[in-house]
PDB file of N, CA and C in Angstrom:
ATOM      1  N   UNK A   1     158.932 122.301 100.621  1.00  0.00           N
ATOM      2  CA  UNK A   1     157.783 121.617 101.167  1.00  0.00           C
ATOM      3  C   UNK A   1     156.530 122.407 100.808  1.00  0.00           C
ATOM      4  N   UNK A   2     155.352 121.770 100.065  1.00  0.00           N
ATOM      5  CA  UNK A   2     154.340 122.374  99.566  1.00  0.00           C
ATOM      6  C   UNK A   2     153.133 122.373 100.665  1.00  0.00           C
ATOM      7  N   UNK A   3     152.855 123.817 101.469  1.00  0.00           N
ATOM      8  CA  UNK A   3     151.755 123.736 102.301  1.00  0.00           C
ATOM      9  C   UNK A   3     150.164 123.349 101.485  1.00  0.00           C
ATOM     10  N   UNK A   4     149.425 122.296 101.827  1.00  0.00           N
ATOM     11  CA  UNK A   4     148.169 122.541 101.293  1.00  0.00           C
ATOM     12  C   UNK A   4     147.137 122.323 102.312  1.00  0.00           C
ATOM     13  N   UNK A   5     146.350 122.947 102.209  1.00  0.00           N
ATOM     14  CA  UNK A   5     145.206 123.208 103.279  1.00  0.00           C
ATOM     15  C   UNK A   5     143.850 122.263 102.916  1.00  0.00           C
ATOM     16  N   UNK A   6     143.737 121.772 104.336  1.00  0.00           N
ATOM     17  CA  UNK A   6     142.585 120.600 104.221  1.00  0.00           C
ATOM     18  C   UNK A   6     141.822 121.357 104.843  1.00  0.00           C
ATOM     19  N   UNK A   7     140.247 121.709 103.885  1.00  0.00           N
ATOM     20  CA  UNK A   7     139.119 121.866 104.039  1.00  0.00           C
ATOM     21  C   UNK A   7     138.317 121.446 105.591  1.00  0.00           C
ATOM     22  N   UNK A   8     138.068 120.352 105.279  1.00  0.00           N
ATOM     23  CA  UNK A   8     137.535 119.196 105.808  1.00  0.00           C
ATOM     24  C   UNK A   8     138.314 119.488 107.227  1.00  0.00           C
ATOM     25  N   UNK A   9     139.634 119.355 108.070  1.00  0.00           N
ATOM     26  CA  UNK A   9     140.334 120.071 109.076  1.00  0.00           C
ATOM     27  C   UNK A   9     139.899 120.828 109.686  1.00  0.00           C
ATOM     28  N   UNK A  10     139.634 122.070 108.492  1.00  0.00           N
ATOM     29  CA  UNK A  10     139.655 123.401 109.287  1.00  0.00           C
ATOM     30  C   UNK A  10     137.843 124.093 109.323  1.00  0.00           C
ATOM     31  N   UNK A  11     136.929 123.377 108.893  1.00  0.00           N
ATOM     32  CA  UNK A  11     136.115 123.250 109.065  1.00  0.00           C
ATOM     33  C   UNK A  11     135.323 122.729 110.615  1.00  0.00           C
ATOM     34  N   UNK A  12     136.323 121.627 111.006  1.00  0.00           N
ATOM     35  CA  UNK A  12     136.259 120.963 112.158  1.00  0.00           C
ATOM     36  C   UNK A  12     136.692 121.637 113.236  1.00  0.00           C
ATOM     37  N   UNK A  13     138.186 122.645 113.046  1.00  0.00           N
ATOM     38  CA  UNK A  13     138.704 123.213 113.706  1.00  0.00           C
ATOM     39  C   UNK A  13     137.596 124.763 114.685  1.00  0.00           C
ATOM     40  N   UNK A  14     136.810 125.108 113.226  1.00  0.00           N
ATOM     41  CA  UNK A  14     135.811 126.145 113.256  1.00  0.00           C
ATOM     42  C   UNK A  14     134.739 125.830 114.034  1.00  0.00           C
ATOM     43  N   UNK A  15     133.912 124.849 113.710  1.00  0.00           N
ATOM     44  CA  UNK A  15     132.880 124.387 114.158  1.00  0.00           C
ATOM     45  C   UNK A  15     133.071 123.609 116.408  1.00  0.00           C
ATOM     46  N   UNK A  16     134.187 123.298 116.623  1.00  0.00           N
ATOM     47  CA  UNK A  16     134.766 123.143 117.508  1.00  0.00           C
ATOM     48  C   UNK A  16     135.313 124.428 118.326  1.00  0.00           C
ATOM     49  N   UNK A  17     135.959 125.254 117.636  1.00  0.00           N
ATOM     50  CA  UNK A  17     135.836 126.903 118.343  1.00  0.00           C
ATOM     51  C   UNK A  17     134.774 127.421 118.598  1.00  0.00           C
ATOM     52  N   UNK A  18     134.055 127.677 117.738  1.00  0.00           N
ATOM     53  CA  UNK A  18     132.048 127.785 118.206  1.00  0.00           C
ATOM     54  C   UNK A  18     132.023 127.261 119.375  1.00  0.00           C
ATOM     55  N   UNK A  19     131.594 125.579 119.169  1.00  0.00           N
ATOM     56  CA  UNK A  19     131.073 125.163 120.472  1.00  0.00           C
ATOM     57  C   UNK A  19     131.676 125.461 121.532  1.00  0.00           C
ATOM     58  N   UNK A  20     133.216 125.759 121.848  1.00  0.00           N
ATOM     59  CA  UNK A  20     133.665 126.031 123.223  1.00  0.00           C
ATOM     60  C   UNK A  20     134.013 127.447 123.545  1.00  0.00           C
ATOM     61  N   UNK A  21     133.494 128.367 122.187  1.00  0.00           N
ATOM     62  CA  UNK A  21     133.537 129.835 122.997  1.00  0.00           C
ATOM     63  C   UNK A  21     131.911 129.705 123.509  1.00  0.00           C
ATOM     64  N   UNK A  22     131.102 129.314 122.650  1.00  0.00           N
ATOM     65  CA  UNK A  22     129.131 129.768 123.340  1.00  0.00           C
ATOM     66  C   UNK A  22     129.346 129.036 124.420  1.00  0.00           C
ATOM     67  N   UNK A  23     129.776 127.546 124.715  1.00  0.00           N
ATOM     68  CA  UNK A  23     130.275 127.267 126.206  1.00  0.00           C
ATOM     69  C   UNK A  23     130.111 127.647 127.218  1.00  0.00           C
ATOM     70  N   UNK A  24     131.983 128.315 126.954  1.00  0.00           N
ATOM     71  CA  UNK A  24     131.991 128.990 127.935  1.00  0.00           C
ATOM     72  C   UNK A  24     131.669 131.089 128.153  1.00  0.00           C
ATOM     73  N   UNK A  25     130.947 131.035 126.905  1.00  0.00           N
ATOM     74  CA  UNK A  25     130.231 132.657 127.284  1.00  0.00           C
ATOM     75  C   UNK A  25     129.408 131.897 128.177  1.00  0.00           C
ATOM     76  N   UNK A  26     128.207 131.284 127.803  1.00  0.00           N
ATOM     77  CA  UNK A  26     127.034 130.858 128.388  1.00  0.00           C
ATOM     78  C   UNK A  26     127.900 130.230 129.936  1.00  0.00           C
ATOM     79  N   UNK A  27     128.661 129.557 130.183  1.00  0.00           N
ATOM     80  CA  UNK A  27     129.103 129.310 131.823  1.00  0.00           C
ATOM     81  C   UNK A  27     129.417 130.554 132.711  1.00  0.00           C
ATOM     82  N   UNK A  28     130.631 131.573 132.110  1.00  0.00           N
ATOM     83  CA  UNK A  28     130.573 132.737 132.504  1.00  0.00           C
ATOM     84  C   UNK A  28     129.397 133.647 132.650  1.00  0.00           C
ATOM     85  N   UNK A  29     128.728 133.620 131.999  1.00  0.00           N
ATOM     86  CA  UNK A  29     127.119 134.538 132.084  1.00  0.00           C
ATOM     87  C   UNK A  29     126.377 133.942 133.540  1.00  0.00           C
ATOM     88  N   UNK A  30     126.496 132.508 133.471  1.00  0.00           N
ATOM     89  CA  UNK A  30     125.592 132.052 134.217  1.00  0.00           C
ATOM     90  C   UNK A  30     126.497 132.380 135.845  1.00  0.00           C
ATOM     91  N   UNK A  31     127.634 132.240 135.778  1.00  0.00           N
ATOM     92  CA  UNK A  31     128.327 132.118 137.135  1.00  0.00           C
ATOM     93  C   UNK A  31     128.146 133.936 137.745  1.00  0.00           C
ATOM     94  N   UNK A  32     128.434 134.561 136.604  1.00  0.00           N
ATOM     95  CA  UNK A  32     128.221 135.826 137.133  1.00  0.00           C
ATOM     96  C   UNK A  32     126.906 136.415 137.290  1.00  0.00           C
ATOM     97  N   UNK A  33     125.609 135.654 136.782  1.00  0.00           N
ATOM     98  CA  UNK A  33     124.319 136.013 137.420  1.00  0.00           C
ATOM     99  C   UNK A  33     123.723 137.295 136.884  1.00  0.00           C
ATOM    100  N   UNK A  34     123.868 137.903 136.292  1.00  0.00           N
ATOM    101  CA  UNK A  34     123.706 139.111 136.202  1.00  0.00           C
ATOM    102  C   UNK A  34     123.566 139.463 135.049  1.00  0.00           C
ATOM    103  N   UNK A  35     123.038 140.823 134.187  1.00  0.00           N
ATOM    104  CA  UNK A  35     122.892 141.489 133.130  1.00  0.00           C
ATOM    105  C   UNK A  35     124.095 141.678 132.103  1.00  0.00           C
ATOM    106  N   UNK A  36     125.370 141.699 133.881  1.00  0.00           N
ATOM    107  CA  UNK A  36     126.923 142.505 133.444  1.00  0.00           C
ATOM    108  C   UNK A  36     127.410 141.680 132.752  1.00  0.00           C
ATOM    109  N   UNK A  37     127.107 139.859 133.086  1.00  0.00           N
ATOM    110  CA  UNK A  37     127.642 138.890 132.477  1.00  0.00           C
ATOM    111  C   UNK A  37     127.166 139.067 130.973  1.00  0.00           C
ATOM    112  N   UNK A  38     126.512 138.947 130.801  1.00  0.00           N
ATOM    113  CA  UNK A  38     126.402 139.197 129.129  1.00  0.00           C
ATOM    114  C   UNK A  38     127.473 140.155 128.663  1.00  0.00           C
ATOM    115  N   UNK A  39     127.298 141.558 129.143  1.00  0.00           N
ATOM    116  CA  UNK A  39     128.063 142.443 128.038  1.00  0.00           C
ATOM    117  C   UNK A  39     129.509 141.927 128.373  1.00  0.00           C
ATOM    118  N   UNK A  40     130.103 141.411 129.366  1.00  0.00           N
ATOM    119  CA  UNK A  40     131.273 141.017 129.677  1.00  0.00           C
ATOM    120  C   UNK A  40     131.647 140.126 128.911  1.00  0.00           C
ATOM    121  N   UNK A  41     130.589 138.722 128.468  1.00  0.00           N
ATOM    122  CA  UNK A  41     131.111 137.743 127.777  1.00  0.00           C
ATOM    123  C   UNK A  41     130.733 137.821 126.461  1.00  0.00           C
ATOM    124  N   UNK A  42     130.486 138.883 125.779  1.00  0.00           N
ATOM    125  CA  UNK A  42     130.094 139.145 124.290  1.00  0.00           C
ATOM    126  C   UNK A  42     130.471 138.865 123.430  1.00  0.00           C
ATOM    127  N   UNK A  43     131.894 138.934 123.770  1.00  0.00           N
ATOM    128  CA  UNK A  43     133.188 139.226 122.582  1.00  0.00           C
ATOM    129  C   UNK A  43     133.098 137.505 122.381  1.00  0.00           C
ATOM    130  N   UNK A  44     132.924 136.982 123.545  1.00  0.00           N
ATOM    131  CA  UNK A  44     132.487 135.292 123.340  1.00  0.00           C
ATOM    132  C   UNK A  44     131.511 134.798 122.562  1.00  0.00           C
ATOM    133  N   UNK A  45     130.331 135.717 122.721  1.00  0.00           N
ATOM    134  CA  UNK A  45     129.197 135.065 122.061  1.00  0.00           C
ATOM    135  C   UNK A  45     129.748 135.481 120.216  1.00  0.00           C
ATOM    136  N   UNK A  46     130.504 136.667 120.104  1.00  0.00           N
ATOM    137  CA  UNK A  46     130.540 136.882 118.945  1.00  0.00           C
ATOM    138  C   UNK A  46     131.669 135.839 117.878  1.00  0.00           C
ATOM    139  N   UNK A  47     132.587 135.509 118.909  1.00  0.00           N
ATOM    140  CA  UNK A  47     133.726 134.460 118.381  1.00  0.00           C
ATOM    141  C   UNK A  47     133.092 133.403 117.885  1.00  0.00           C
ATOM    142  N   UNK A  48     131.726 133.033 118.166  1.00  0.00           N
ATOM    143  CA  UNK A  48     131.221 131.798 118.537  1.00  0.00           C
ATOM    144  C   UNK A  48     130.183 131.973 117.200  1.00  0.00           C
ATOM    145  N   UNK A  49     130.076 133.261 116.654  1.00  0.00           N
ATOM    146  CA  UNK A  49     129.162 133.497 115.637  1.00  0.00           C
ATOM    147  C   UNK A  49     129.836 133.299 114.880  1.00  0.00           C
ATOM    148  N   UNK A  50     131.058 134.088 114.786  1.00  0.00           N
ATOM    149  CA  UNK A  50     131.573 134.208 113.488  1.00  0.00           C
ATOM    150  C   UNK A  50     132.245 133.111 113.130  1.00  0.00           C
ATOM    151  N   UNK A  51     132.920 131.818 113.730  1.00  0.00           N
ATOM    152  CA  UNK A  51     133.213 130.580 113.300  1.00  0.00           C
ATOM    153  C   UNK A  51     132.300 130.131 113.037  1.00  0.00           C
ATOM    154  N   UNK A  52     130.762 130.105 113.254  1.00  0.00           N
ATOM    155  CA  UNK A  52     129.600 129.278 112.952  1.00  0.00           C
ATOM    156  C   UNK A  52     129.606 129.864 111.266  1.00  0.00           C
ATOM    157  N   UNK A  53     129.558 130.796 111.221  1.00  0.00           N
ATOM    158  CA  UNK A  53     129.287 131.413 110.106  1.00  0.00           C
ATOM    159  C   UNK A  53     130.440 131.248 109.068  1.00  0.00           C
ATOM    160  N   UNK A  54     131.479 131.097 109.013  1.00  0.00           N
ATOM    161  CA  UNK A  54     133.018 130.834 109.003  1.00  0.00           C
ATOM    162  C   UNK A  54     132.644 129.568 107.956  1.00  0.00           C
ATOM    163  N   UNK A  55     132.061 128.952 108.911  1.00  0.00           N
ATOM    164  CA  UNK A  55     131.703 127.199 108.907  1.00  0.00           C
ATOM    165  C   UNK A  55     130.996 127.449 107.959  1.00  0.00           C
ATOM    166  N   UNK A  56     130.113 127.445 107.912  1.00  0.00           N
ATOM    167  CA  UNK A  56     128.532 127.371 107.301  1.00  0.00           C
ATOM    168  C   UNK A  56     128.855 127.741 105.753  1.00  0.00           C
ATOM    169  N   UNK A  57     129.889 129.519 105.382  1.00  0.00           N
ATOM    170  CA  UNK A  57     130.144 129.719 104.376  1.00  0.00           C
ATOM    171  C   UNK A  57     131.059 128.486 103.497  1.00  0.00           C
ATOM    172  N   UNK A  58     132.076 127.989 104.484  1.00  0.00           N
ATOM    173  CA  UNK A  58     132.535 126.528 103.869  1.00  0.00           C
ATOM    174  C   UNK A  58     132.547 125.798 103.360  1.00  0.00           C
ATOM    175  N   UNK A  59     131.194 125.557 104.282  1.00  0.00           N
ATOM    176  CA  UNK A  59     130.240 124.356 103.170  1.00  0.00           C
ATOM    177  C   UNK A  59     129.521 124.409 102.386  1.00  0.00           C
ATOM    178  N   UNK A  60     128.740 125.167 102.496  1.00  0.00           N
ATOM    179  CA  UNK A  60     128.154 126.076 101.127  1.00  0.00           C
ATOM    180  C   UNK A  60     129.074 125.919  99.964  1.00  0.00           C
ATOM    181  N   UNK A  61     130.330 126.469  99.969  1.00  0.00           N
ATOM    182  CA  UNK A  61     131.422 126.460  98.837  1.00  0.00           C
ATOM    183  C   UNK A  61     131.825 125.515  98.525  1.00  0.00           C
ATOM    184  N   UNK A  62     132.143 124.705  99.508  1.00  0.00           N
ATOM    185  CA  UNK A  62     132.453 122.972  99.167  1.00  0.00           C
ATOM    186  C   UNK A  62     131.439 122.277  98.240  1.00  0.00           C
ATOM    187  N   UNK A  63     129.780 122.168  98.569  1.00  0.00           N
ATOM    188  CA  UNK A  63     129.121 121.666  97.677  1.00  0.00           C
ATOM    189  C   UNK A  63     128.744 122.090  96.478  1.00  0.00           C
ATOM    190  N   UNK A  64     129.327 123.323  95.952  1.00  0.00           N
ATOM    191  CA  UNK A  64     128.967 123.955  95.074  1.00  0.00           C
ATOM    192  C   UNK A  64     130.513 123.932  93.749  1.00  0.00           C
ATOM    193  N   UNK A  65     131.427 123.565  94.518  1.00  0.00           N
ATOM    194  CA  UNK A  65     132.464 123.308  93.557  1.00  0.00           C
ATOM    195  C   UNK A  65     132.513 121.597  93.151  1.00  0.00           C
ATOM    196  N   UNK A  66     132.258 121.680  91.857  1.00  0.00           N
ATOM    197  CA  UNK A  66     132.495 120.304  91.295  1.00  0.00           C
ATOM    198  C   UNK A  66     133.443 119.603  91.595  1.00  0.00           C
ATOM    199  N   UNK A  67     133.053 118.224  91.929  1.00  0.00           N
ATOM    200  CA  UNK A  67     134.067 117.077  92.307  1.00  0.00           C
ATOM    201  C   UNK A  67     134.680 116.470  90.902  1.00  0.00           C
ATOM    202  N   UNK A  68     135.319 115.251  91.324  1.00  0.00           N
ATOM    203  CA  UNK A  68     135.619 114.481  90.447  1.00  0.00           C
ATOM    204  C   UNK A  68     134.521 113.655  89.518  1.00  0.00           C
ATOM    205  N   UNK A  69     134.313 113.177  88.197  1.00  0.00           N
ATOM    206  CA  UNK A  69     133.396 112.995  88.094  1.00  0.00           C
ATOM    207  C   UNK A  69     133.835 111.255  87.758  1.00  0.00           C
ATOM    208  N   UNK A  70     132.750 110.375  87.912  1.00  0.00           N
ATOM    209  CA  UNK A  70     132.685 109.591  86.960  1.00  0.00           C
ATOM    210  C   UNK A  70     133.067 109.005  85.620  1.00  0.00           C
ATOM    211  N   UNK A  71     134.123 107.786  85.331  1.00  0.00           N
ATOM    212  CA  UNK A  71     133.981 107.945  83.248  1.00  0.00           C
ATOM    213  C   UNK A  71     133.017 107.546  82.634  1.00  0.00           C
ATOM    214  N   UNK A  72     132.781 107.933  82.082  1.00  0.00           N
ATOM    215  CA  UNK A  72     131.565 107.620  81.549  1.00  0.00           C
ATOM    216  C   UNK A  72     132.239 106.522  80.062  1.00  0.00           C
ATOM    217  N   UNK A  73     130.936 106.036  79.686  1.00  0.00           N
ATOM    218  CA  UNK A  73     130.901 104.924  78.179  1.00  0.00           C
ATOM    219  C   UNK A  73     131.490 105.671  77.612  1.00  0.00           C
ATOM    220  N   UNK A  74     132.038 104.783  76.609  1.00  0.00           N
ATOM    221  CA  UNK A  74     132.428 106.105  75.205  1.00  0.00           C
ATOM    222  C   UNK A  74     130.474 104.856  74.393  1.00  0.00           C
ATOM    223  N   UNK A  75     130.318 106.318  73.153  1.00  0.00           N
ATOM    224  CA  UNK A  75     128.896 106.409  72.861  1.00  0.00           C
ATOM    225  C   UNK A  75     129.422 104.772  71.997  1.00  0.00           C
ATOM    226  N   UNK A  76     128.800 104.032  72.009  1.00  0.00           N
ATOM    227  CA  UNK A  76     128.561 102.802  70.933  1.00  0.00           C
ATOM    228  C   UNK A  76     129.028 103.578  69.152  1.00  0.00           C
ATOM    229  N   UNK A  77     129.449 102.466  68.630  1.00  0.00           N
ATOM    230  CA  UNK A  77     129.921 103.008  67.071  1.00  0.00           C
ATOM    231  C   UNK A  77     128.226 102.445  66.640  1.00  0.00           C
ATOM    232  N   UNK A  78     128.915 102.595  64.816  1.00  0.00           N
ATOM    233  CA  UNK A  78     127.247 102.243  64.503  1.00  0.00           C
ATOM    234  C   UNK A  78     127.329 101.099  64.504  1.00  0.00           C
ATOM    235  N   UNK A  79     128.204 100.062  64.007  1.00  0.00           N
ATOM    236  CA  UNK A  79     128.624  98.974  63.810  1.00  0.00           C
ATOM    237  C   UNK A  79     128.052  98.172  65.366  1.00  0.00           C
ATOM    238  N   UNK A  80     128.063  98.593  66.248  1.00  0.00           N
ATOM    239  CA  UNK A  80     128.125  98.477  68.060  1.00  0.00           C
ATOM    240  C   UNK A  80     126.270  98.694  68.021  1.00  0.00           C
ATOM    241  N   UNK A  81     125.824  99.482  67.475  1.00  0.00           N
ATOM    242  CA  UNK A  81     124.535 100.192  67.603  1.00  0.00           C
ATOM    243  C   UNK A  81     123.692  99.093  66.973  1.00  0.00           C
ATOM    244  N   UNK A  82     123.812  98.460  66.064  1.00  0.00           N
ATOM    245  CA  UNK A  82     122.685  97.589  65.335  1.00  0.00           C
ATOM    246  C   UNK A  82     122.567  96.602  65.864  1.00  0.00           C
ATOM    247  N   UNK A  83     121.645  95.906  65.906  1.00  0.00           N
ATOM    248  CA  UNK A  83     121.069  94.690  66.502  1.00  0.00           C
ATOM    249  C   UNK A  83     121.687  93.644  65.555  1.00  0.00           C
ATOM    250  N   UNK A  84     122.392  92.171  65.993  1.00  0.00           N
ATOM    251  CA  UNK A  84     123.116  91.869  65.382  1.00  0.00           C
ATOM    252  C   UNK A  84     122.345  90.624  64.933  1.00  0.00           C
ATOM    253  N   UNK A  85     121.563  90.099  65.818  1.00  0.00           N
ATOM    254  CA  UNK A  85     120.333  89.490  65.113  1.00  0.00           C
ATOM    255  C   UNK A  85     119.329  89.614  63.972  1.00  0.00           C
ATOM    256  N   UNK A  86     119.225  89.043  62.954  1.00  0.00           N
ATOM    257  CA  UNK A  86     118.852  89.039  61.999  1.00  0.00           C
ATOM    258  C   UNK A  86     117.015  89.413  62.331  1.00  0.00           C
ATOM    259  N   UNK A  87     116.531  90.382  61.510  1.00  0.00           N
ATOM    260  CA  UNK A  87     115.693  90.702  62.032  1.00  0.00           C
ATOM    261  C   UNK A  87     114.213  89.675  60.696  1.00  0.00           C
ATOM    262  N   UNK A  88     112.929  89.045  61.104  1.00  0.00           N
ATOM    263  CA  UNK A  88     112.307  88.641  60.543  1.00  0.00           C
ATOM    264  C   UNK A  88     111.298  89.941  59.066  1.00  0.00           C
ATOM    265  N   UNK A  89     111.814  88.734  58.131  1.00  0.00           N
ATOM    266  CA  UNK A  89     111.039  90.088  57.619  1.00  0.00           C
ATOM    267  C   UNK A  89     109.466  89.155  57.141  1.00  0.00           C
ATOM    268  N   UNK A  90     108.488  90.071  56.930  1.00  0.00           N
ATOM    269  CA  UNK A  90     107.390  89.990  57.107  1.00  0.00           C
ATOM    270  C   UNK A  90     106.507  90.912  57.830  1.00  0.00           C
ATOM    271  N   UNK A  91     105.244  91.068  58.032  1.00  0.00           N
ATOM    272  CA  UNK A  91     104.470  91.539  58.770  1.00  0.00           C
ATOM    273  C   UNK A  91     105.076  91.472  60.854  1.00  0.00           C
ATOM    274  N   UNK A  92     105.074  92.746  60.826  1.00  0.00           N
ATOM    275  CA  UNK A  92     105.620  93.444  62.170  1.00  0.00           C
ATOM    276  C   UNK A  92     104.423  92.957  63.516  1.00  0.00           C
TER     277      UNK A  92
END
């Protein structure tokens, strides 16, 4: 069985850990009132950085690696290239 890892997933997964560690640092800070609450819930605020950042490097990399592209025409022959209408001759 071939593991392959979806981007797009774990991006979501990241960005969703963020929001519910700053959460709940920021609920804990607030319930405990105090200065202490901060250094207590740090390790929270920092979980909450480093998936943001986690994230952020992600996508950055995602838009920067080429997708699939488009097919393009193949170029006209010459035969394809000339106007097949007879052109007037005389003064232009």
């Amino acid at each position: 069985m071939d593991f392959q890892f979806d981007r797009a997933m774990g991006r979501t997964v990241l960005f969703s850990v963020a929001v519910v560690a700053l959460v709940i640092g920021v609920y804990e800070t607030v319930v405990l009132n105090s200065l202490e609450g901060i250094s207590r819930n740090y390790w929270l605020f920092m979980v909450s950085f480093a998936c943001m950042m986690w994230y952020r490097y992600l996508s950055q990399t995602k838009d920067e690696t080429p997708g699939p592209t488009a097919p393009t025409k193949a170029a006209p022959t010459k035969s394809q290239s000339r106007n097949l209408a007879p052109r007037k001759k005389g003064r232009r």
